[in-house]
N, C-alpha and C. Protein backbone atom coordinates (compact mmCIF):
# COMPACT_ATOMS: atom_id res chain seq x y z
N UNK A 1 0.83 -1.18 0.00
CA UNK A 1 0.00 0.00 0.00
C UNK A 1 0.88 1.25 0.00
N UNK A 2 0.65 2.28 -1.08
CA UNK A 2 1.56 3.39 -1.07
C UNK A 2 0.62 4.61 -0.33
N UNK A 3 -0.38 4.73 0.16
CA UNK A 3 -0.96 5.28 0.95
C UNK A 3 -0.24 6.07 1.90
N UNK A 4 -0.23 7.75 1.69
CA UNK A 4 0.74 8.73 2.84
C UNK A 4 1.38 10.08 2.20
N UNK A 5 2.16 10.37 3.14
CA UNK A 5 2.61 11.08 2.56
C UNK A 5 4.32 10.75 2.06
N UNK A 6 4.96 11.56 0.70
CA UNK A 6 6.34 10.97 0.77
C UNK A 6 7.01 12.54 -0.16
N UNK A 7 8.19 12.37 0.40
CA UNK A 7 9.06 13.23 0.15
C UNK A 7 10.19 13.08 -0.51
N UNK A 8 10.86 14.09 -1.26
CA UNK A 8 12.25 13.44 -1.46
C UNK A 8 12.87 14.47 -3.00
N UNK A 9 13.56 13.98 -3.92
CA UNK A 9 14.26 14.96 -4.99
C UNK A 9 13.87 14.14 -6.70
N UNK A 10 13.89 15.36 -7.31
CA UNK A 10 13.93 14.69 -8.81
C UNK A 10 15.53 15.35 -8.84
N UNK A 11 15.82 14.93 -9.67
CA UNK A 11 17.06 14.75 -10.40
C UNK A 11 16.93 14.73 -11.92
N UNK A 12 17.53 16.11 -12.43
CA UNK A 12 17.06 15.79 -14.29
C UNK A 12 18.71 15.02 -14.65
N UNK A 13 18.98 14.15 -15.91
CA UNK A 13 19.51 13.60 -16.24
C UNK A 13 19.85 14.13 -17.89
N UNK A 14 19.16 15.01 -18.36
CA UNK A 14 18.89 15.59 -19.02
C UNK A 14 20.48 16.30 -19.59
N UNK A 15 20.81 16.33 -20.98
CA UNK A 15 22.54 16.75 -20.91
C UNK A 15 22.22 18.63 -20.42
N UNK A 16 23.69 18.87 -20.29
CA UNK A 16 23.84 20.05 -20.07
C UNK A 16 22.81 20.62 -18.91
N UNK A 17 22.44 20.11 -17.83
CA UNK A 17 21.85 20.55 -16.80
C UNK A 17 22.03 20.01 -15.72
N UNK A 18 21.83 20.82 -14.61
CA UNK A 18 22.59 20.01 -13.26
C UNK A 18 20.92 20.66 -12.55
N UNK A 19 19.63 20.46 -13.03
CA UNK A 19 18.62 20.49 -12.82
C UNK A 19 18.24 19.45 -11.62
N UNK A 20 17.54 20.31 -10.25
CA UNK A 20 17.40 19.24 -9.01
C UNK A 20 16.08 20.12 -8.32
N UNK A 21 15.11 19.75 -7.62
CA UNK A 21 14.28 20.26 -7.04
C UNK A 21 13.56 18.93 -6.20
N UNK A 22 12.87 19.14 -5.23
CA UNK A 22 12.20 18.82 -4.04
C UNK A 22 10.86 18.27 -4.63
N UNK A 23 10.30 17.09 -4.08
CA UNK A 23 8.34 16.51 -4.48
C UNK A 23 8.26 16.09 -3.14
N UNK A 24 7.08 16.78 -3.08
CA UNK A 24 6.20 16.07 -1.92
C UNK A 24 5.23 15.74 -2.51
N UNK A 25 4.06 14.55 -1.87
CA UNK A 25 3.29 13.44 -3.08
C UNK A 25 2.51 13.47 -1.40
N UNK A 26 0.97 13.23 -1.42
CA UNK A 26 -0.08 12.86 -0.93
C UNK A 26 -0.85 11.86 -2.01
N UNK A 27 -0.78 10.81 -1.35
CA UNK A 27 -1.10 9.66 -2.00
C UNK A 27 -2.15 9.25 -1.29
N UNK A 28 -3.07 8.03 -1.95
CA UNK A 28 -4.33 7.21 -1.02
C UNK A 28 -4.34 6.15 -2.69
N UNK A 29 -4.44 5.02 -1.87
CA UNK A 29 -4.27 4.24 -2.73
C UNK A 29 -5.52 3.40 -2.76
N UNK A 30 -6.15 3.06 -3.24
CA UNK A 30 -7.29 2.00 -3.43
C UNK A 30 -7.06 1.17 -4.69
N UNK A 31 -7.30 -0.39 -4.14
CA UNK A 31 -6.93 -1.03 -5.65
C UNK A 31 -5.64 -1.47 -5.65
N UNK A 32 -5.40 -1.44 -7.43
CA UNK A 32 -4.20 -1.32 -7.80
C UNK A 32 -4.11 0.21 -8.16
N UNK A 33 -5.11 0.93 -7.62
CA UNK A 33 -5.19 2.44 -8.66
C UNK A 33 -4.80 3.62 -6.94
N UNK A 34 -3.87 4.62 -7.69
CA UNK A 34 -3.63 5.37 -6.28
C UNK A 34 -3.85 7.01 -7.35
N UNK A 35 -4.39 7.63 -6.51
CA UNK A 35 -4.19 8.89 -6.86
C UNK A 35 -3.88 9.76 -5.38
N UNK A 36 -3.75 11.21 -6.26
CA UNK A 36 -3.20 12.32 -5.07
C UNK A 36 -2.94 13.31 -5.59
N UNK A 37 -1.76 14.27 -4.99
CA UNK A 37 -1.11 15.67 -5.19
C UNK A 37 0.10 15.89 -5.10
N UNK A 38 0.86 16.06 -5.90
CA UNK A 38 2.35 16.07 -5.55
C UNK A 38 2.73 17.81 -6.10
N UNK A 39 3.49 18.33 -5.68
CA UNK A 39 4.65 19.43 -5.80
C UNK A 39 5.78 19.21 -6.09
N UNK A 40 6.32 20.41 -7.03
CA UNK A 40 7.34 20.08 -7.62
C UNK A 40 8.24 21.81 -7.23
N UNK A 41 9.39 21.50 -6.37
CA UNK A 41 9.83 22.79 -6.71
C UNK A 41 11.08 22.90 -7.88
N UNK A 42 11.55 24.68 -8.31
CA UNK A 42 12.45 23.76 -9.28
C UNK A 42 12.09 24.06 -10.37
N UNK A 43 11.26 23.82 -11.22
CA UNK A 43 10.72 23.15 -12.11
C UNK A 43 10.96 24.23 -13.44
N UNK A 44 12.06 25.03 -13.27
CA UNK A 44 12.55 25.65 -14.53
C UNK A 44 12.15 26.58 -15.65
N UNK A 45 9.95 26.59 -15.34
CA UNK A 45 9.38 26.93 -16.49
C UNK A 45 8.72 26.16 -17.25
N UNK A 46 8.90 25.22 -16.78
CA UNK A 46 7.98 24.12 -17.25
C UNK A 46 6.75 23.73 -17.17
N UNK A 47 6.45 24.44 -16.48
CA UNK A 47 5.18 24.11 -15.97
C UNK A 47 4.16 25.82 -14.57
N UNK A 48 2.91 25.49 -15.02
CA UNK A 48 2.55 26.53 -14.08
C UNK A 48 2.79 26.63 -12.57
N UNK A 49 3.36 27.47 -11.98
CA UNK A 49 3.32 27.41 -10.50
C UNK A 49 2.81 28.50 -9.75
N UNK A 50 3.15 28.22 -8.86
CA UNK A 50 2.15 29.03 -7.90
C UNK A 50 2.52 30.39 -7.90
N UNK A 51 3.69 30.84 -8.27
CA UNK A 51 4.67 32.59 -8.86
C UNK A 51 4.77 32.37 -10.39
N UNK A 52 4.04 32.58 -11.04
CA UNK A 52 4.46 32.57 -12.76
C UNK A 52 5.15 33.41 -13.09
N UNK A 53 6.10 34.36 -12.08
CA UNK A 53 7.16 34.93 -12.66
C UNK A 53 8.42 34.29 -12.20
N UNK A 54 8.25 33.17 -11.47
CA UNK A 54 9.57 32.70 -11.10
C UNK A 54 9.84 31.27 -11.56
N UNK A 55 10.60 30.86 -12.30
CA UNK A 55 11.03 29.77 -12.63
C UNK A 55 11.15 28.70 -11.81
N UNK A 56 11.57 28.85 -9.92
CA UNK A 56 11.50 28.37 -9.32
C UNK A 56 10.49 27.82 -8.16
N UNK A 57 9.35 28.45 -8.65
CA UNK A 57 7.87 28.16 -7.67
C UNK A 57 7.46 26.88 -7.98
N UNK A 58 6.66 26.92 -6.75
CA UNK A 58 6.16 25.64 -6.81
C UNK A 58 4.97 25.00 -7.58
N UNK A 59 5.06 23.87 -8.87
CA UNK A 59 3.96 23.53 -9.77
C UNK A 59 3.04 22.26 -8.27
N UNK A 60 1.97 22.68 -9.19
CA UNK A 60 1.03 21.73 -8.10
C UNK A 60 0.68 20.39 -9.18
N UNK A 61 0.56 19.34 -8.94
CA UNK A 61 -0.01 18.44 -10.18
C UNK A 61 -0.47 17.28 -9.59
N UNK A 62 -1.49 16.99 -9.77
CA UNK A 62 -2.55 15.12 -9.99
C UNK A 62 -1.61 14.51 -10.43
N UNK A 63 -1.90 13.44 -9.44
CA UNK A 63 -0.94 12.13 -9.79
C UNK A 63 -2.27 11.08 -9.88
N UNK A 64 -1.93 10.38 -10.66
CA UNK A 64 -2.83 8.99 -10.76
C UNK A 64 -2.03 7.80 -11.16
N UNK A 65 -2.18 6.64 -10.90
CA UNK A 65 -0.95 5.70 -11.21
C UNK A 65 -1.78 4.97 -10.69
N UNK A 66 -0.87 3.32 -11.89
CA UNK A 66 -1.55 2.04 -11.68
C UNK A 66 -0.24 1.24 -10.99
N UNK A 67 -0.92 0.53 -9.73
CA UNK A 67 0.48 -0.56 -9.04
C UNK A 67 0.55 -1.88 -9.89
N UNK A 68 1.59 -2.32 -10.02
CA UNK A 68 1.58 -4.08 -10.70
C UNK A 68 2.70 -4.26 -9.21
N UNK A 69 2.14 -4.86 -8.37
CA UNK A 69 3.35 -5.50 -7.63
C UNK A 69 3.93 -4.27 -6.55
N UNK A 70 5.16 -3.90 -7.03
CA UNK A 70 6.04 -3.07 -6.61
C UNK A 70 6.31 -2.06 -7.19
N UNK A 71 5.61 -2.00 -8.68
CA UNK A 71 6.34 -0.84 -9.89
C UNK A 71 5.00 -0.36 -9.93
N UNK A 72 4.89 1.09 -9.91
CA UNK A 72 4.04 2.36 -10.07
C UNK A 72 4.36 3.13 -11.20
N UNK A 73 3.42 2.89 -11.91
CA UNK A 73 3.66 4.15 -13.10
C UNK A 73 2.11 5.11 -13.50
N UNK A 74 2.55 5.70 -14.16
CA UNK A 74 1.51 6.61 -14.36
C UNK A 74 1.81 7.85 -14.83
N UNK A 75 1.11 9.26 -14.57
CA UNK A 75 1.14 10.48 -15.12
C UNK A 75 0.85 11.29 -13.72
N UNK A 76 1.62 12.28 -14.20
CA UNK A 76 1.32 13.60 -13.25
C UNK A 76 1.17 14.71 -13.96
N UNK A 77 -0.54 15.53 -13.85
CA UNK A 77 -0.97 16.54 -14.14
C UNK A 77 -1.00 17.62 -13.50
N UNK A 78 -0.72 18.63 -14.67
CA UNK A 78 -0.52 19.96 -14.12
C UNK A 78 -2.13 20.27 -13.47
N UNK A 79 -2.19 21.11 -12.01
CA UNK A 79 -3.59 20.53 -11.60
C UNK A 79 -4.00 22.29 -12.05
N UNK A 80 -3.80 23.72 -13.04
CA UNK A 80 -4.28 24.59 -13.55
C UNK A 80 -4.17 24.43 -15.29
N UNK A 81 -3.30 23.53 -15.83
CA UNK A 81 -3.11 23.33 -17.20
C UNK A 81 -2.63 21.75 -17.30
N UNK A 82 -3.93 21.72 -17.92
CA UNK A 82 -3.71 19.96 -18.57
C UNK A 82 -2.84 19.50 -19.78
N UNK A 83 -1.80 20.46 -20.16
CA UNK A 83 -0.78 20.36 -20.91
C UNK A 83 0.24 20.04 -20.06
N UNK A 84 0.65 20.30 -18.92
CA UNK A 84 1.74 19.87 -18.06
C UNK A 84 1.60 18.87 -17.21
N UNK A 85 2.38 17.80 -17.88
CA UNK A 85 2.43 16.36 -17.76
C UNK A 85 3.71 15.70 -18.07
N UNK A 86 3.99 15.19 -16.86
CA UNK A 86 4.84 14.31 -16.69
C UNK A 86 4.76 12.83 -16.36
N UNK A 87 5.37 11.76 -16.98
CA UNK A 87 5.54 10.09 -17.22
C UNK A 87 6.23 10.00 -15.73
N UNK A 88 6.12 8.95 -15.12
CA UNK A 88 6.85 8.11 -13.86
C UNK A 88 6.68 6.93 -13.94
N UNK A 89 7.79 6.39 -13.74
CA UNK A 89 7.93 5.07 -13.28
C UNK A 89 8.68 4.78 -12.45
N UNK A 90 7.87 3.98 -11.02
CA UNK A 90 9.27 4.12 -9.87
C UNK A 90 8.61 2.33 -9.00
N UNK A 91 9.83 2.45 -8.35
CA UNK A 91 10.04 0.84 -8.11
C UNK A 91 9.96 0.69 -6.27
N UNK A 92 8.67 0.65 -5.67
CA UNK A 92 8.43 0.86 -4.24
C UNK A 92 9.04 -0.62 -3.29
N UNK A 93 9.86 -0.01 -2.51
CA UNK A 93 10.36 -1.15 -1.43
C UNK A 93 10.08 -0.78 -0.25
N UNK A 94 9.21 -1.28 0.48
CA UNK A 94 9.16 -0.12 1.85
C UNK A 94 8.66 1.12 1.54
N UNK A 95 9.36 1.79 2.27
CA UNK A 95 8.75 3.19 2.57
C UNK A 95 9.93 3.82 1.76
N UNK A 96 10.55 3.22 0.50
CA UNK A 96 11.61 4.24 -0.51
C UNK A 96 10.82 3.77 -1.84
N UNK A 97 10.73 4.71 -2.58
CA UNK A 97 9.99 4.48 -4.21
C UNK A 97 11.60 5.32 -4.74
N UNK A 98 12.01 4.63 -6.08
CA UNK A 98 13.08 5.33 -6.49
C UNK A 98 12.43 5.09 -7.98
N UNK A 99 13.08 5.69 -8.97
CA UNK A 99 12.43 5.44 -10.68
C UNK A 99 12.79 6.63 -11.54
N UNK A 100 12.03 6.83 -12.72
CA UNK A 100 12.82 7.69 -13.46
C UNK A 100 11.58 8.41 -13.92
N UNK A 101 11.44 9.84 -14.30
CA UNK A 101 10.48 10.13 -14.88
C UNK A 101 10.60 11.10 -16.20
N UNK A 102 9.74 11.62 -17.38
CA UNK A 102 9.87 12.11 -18.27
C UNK A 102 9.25 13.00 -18.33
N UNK A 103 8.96 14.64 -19.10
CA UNK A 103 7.91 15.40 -19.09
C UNK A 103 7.82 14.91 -20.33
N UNK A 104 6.49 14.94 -20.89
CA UNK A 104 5.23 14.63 -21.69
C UNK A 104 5.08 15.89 -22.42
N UNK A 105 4.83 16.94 -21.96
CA UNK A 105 4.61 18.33 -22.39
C UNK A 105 4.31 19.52 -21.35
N UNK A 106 4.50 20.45 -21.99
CA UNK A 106 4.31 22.02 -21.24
C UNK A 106 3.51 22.72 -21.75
N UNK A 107 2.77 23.65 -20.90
CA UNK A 107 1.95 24.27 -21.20
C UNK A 107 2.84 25.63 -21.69
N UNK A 108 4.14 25.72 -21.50
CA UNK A 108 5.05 26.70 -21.20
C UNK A 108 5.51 27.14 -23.02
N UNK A 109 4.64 27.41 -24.04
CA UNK A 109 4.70 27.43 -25.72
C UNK A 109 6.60 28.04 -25.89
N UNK A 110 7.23 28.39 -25.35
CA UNK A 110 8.60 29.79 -25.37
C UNK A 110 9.59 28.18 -24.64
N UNK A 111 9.50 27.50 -23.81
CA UNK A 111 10.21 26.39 -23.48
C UNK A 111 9.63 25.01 -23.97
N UNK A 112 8.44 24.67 -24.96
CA UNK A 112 8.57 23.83 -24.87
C UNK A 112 9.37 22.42 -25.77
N UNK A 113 10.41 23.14 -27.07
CA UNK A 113 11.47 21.92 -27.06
C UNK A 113 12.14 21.88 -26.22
N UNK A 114 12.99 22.48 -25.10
CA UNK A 114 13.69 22.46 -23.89
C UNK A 114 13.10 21.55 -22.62
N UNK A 115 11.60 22.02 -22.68
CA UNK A 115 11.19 21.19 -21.40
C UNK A 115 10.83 19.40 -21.91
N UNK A 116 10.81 19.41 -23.13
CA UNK A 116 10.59 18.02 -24.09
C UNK A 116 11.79 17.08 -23.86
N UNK A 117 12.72 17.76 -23.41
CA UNK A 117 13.74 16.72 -23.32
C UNK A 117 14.06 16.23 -21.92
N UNK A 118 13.54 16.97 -21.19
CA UNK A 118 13.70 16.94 -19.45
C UNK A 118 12.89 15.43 -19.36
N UNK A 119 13.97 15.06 -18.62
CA UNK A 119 13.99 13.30 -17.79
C UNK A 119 14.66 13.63 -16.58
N UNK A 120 14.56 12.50 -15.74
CA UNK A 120 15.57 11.99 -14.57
C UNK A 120 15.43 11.50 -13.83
N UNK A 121 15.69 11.34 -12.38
CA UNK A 121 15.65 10.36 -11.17
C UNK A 121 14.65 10.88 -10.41
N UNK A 122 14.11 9.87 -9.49
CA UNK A 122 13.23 10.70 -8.55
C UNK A 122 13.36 9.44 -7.76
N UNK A 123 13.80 9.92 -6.11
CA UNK A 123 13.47 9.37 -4.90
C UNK A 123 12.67 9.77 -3.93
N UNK A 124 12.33 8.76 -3.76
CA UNK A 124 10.71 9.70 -2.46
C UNK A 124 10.87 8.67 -1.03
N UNK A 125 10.40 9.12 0.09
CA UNK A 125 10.46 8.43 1.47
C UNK A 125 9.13 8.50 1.78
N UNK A 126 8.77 7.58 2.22
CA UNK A 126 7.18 7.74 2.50
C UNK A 126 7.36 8.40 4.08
N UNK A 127 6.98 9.71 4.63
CA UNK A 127 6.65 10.14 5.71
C UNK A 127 5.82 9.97 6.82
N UNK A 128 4.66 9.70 6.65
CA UNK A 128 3.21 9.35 7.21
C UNK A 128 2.45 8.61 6.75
């Protein structure tokens, strides 16, 4: 059950960027199906946040994801623009989910071949 709260860093992998910011994720899981709310700080422009003049505010986005087992994947929506979307796939042991994720697209028209290529790591700790 991934049910809680969890914390932790993305990591872009992405060349020429040393791109890193903070997710916190409110999860409730029913099923094999979990949804919630995760934050992203960081996030470069990629996406809407809560200061649209700062590159570094915080995006808010819907998570929904299907469990097989141990591996969670799914999408995370931008929760003011349904163009900002990001792919995950992460591999839960305990209370550590680690995996890799992709952006999908931006609502952001001025970044979005730049934000098209953004990938990377993401570790989370389940908190509560």
């Amino acid at each position: 059950n991934v049910t809680g709260k969890w914390t932790g860093e993305w990591i872009s992998t992405a060349d020429n960027t040393t791109a890193r910011g903070a997710v916190v994720a409110f999860v409730a899981q029913e099923g094999n199906a979990s949804t919630g709310v995760t934050t992203l700080t960081q996030t470069l422009g990629c996406f809407v946040t809560d200061n649209p003049d700062s590159a570094d505010g915080i995006a808010t986005m819907n998570v929904n994801a299907t469990l097989d087992r141990q591996a969670i994947s799914g999408q995370a929506v931008g929760a003011t623009e349904d163009n900002d979307r990001i792919e995950y796939n992460l591999v839960v042991n305990g209370n550590v989910a680690t995996g890799t994720y992709r952006i999908l697209s931006t609502s952001n028209a001025e970044l979005a071949e730049t934000c098209a290529a953004g990938r990377g790591t993401v570790t989370l700790q389940r908190v509560e």
